[in-house]
N, C-alpha and C. Protein backbone atom coordinates (compact mmCIF):
# COMPACT_ATOMS: atom_id res chain seq x y z
N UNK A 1 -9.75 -0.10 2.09
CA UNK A 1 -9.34 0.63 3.28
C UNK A 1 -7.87 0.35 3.53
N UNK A 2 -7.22 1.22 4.02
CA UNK A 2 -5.65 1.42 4.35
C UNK A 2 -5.60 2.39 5.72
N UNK A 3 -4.66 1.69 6.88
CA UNK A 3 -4.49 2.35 7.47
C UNK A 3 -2.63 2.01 7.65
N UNK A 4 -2.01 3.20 8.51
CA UNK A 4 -0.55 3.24 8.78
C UNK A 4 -0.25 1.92 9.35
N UNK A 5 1.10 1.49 9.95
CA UNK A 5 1.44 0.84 10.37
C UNK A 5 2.62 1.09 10.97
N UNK A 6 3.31 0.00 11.70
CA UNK A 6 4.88 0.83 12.26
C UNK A 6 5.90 -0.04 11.46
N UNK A 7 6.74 0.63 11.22
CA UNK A 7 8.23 -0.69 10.44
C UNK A 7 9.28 0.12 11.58
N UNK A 8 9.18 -1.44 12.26
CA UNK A 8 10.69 -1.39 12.82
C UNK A 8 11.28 -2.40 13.08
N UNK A 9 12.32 -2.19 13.23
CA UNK A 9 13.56 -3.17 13.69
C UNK A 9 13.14 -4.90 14.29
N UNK A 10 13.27 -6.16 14.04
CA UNK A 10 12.55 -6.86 14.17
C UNK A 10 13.22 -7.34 15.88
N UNK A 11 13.44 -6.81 16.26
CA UNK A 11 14.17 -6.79 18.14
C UNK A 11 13.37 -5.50 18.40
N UNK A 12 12.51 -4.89 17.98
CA UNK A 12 11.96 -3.70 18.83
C UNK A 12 10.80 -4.24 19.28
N UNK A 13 10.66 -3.35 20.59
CA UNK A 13 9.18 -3.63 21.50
C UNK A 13 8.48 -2.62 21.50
N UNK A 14 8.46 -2.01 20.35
CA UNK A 14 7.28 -1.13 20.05
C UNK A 14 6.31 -1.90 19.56
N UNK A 15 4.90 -1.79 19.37
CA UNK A 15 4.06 -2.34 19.14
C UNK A 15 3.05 -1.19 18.94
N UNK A 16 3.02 -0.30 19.51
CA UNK A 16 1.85 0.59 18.95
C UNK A 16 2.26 2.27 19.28
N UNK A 17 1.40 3.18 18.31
CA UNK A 17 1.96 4.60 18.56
C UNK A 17 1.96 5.00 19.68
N UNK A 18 1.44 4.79 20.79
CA UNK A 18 1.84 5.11 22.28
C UNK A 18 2.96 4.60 22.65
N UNK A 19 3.54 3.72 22.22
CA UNK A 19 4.80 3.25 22.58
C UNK A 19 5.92 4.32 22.29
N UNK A 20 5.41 5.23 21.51
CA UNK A 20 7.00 5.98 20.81
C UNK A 20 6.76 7.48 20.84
N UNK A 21 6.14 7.33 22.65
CA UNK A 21 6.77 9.00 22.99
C UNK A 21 7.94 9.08 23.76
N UNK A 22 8.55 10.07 23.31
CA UNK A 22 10.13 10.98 23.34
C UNK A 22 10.81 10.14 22.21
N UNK A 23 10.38 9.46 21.28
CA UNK A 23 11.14 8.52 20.39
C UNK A 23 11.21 9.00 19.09
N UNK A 24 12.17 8.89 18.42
CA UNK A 24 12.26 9.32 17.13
C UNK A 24 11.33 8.65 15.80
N UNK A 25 10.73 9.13 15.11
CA UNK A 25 9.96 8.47 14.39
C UNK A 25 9.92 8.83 13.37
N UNK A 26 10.11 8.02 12.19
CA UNK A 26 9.88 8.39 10.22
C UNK A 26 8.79 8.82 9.93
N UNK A 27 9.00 9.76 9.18
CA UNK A 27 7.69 9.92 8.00
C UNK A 27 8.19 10.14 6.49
N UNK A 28 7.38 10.17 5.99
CA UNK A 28 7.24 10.97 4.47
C UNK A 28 6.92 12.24 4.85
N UNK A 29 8.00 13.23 4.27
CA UNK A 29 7.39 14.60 4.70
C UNK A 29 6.12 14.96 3.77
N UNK A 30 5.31 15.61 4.39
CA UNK A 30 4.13 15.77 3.59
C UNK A 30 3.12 14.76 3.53
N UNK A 31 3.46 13.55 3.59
CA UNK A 31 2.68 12.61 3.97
C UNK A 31 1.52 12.72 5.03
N UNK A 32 0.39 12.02 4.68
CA UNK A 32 -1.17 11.72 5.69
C UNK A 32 -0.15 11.19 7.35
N UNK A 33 0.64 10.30 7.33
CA UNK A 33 1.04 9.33 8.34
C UNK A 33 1.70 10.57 8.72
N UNK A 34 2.43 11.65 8.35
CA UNK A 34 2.71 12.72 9.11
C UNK A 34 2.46 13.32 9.75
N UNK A 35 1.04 13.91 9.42
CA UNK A 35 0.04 14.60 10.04
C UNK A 35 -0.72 13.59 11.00
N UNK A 36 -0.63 12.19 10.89
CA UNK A 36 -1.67 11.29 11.84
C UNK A 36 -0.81 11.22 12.67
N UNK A 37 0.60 11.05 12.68
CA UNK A 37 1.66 10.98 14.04
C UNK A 37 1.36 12.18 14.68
N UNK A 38 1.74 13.28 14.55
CA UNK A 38 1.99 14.83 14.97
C UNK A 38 0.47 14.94 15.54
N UNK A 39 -0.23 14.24 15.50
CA UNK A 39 -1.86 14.63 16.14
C UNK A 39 -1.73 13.80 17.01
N UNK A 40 -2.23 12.09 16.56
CA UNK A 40 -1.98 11.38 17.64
C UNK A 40 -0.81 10.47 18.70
N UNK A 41 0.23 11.12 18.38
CA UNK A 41 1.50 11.27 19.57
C UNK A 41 2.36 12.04 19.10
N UNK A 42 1.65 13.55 19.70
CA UNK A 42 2.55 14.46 19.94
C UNK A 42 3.64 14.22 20.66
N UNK A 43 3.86 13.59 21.13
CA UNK A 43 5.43 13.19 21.96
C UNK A 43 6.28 12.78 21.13
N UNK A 44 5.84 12.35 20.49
CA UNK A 44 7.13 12.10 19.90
C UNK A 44 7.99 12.85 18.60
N UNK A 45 9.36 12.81 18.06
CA UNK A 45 10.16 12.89 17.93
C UNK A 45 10.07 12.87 15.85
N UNK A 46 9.11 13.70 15.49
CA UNK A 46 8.96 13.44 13.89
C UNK A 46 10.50 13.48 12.72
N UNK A 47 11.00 12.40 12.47
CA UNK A 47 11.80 12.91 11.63
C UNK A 47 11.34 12.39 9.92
N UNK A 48 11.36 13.48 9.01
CA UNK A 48 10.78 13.67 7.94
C UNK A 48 11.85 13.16 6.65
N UNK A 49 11.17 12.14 5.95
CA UNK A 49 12.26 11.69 4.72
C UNK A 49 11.37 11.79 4.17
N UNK A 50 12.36 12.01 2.70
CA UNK A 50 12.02 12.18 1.13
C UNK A 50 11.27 10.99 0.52
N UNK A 51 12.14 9.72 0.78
CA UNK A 51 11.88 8.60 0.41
C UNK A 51 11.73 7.25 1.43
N UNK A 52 11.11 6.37 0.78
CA UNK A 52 11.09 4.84 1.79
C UNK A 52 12.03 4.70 1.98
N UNK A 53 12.74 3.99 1.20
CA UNK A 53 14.04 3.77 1.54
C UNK A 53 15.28 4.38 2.51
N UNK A 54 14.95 5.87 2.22
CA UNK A 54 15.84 6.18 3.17
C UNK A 54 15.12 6.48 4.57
N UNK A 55 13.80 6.10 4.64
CA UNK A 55 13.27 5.61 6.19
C UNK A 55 13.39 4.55 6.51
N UNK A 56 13.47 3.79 5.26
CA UNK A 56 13.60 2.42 6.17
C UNK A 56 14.92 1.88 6.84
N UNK A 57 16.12 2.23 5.79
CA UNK A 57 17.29 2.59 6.03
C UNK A 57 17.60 2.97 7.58
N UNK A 58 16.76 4.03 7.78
CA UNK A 58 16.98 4.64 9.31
C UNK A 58 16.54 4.00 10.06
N UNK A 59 15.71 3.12 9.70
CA UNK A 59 14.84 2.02 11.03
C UNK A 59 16.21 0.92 10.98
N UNK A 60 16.66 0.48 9.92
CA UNK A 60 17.75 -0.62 10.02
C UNK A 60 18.74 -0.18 10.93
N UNK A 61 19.20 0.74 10.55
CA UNK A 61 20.51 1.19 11.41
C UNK A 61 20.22 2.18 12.91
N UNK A 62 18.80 2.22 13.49
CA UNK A 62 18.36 2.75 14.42
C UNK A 62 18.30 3.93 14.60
N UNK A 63 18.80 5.01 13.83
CA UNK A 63 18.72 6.25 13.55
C UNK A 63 17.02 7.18 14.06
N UNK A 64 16.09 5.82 14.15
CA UNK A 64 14.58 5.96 14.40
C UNK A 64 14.19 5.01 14.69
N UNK A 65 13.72 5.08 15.60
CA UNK A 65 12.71 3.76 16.18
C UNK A 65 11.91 2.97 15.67
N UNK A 66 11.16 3.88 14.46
CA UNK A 66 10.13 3.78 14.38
C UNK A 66 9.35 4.27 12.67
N UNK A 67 8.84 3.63 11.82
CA UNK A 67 8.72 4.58 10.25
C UNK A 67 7.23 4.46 10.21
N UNK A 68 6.66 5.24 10.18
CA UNK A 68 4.80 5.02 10.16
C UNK A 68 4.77 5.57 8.34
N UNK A 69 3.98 4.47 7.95
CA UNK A 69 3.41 4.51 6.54
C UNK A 69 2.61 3.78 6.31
N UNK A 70 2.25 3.42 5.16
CA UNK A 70 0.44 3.32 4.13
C UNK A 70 1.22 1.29 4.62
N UNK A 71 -0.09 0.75 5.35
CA UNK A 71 -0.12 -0.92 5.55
C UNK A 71 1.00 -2.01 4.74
N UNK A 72 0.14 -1.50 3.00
CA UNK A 72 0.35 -2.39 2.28
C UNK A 72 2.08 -2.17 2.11
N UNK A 73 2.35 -1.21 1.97
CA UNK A 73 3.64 -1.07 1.64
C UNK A 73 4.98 -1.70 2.66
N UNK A 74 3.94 -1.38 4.43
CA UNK A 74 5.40 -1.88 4.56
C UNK A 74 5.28 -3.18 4.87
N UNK A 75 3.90 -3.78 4.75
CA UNK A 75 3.78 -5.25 5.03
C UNK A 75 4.49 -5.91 3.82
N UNK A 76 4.72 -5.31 2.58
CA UNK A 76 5.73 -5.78 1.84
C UNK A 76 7.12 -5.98 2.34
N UNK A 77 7.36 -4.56 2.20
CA UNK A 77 8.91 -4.52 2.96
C UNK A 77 8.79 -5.28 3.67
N UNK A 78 8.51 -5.86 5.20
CA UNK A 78 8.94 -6.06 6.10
C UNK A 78 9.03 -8.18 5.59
N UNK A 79 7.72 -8.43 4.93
CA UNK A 79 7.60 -9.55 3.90
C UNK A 79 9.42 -9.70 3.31
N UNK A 80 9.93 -9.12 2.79
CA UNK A 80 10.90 -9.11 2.03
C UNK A 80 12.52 -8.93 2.58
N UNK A 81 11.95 -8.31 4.06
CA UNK A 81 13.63 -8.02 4.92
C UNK A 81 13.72 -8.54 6.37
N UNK A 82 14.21 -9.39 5.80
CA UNK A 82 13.98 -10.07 8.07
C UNK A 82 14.24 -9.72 8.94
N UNK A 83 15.22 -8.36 8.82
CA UNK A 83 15.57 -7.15 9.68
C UNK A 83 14.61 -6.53 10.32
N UNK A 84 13.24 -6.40 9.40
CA UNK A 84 12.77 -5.58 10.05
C UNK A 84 11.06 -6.39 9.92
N UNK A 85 10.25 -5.76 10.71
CA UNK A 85 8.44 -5.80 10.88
C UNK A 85 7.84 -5.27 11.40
N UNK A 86 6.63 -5.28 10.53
CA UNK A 86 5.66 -4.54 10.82
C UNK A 86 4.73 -4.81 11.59
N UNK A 87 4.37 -3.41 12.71
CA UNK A 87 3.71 -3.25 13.87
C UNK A 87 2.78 -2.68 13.89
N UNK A 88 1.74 -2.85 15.28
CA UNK A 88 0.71 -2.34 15.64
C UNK A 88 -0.91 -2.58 14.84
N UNK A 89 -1.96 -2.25 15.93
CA UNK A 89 -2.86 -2.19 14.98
C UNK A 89 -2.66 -0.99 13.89
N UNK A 90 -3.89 -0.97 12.65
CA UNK A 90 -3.89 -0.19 11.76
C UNK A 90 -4.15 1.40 12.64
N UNK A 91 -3.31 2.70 11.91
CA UNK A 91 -3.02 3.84 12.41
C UNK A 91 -4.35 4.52 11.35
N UNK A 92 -5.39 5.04 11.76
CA UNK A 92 -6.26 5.89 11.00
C UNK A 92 -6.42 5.23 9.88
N UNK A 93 -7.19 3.90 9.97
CA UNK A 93 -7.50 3.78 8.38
C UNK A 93 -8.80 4.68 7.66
N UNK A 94 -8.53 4.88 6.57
CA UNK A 94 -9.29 5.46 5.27
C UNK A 94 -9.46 5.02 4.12
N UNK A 95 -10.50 5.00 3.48
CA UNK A 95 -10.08 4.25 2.10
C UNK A 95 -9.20 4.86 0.90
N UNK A 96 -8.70 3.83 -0.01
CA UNK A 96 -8.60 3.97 -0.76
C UNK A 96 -9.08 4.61 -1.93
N UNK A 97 -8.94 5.48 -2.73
CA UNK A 97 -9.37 6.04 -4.01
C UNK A 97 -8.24 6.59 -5.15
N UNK A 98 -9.75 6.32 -6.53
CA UNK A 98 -8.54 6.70 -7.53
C UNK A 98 -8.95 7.94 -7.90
N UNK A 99 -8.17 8.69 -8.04
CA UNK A 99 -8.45 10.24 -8.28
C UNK A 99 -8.19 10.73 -9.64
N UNK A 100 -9.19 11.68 -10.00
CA UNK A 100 -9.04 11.98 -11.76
C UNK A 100 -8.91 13.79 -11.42
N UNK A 101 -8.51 14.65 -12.57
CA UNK A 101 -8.72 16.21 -12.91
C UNK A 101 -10.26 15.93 -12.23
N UNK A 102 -10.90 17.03 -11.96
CA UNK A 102 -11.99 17.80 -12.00
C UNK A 102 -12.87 17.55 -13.60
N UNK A 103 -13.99 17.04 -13.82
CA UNK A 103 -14.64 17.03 -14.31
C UNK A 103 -14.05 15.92 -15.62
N UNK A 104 -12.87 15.09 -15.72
CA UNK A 104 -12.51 14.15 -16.41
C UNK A 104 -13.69 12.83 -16.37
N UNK A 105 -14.71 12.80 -16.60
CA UNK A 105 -15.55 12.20 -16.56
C UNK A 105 -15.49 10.76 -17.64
N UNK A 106 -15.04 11.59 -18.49
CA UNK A 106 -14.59 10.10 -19.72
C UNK A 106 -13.87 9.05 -18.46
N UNK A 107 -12.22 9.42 -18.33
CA UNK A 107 -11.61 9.05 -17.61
C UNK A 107 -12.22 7.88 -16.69
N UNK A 108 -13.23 8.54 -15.81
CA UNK A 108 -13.75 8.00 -14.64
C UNK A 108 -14.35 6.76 -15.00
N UNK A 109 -15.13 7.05 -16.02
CA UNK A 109 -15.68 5.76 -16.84
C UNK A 109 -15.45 4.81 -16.98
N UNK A 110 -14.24 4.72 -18.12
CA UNK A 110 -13.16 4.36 -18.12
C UNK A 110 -12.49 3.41 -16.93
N UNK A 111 -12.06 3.85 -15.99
CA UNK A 111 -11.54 3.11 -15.01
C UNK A 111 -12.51 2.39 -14.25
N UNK A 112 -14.22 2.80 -14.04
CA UNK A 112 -15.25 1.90 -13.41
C UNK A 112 -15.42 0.95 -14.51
N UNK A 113 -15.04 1.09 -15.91
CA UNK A 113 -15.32 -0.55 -16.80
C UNK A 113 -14.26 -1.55 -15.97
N UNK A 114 -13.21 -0.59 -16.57
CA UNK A 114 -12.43 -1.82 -16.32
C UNK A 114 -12.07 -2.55 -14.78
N UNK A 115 -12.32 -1.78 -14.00
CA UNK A 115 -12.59 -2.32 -12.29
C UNK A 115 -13.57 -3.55 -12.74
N UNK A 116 -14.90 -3.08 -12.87
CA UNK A 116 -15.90 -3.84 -13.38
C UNK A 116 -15.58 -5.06 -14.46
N UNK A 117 -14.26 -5.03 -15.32
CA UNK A 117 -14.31 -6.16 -16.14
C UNK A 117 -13.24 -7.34 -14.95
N UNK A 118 -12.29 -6.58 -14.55
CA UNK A 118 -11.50 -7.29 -13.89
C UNK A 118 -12.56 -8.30 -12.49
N UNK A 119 -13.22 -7.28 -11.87
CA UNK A 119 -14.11 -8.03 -11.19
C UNK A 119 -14.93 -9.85 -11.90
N UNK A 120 -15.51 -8.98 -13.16
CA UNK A 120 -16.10 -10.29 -13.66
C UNK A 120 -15.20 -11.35 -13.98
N UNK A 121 -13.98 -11.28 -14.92
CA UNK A 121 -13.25 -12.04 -15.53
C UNK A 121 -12.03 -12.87 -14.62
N UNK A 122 -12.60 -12.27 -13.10
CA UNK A 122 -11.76 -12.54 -12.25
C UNK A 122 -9.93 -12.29 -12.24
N UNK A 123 -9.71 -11.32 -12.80
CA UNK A 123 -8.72 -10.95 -12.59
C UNK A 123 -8.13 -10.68 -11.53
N UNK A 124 -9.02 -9.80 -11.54
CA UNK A 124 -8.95 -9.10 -9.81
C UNK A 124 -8.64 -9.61 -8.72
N UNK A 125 -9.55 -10.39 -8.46
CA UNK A 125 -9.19 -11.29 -7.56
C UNK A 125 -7.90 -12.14 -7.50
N UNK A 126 -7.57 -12.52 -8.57
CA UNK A 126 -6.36 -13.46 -9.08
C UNK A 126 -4.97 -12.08 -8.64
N UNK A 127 -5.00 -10.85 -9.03
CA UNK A 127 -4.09 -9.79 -8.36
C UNK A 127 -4.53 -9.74 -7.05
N UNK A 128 -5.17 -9.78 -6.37
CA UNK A 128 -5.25 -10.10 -5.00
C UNK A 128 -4.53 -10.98 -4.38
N UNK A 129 -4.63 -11.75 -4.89
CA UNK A 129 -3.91 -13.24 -4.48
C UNK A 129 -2.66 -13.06 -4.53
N UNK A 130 -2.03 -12.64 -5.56
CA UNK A 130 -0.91 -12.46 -5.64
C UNK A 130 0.01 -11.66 -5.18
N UNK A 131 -0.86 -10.33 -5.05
CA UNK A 131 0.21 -9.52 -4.27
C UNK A 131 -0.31 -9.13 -2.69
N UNK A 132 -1.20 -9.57 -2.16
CA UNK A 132 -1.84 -9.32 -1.04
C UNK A 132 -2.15 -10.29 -0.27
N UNK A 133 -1.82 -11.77 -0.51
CA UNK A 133 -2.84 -13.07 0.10
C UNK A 133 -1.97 -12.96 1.39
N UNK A 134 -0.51 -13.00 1.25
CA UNK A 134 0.91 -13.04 2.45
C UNK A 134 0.51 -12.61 3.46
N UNK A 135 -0.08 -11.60 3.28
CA UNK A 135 -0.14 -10.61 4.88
C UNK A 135 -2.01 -10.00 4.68
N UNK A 136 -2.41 -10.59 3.96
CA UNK A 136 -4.38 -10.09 4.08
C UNK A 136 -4.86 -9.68 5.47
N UNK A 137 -4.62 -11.06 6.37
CA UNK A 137 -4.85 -10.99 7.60
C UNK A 137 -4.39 -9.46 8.30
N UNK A 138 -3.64 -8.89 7.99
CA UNK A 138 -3.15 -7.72 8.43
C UNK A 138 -3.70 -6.98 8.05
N UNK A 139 -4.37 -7.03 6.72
CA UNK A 139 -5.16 -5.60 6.24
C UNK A 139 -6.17 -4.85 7.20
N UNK A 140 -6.34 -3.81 6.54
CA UNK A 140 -7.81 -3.31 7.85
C UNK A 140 -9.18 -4.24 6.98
N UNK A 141 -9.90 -4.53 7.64
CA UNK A 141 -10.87 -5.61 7.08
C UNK A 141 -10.56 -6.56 6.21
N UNK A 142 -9.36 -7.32 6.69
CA UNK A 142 -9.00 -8.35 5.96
C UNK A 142 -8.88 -9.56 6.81
């Protein structure tokens, strides 16, 4: 499961999407967190980037209050830049999935072994640890 989160400025008193009506706010254009802002706070102020970076960029230099995106990602970022952190509870979580063509069935296979080997051989878990243990507590059911 993954839900949004807020990256901002680590002096901001935003804390949750009600906080940031009439306020300017990041997205990924086209992005899920686009469509979950624009529903649940219409008040506010959508401004649409291409890339992370140049949202996050805009949260550094205040250009936006505010960057709503996928947990894991910006609990990295924010892990990595002391400028900035990540806010609020989780925004619409949903799970995760891996997606194949239509009827790629080999494929699918395929990727339930090896889920399934990593599980046993404990891999998995061991990539858990590693790139997720920092901020788990933050996950949605973590």
């Amino acid at each position: 499961m993954s839900g949004g989160l807020l990256l901002v400025r680590r002096s901001s008193r935003a804390e949750h999407l009600g906080d940031l009506a009439g306020r300017r706010v990041g997205v990924i254009r086209g992005s899920v967190q686009e469509r979950d802002v624009a529903e649940l706070q219409s008040r506010a102020e959508l401004v649409p980037f291409a890339s992370l970076a140049a949202a996050a960029e805009a949260v550094r230099s205040g250009a936006v209050e505010a960057f709503v995106y996928d947990d894991v990602v910006l609990l990295d970022l924010a892990l990595r830049d002391g400028a900035l952190r990540a806010a609020g509870p989780p925004i619409a979580p949903r799970p995760f999935v891996i997606a194949a063509p239509k009827g790629e069935i080999g494929l699918i296979r395929w990727v339930d072994r090896w889920l399934a080997k990593m599980r046993r051989d404990g891999s998995y878990s061991e990539l858990w640890r590693r790139y997720f243990a920092p901020f788990e507590s933050r996950l949605v059911g973590g």
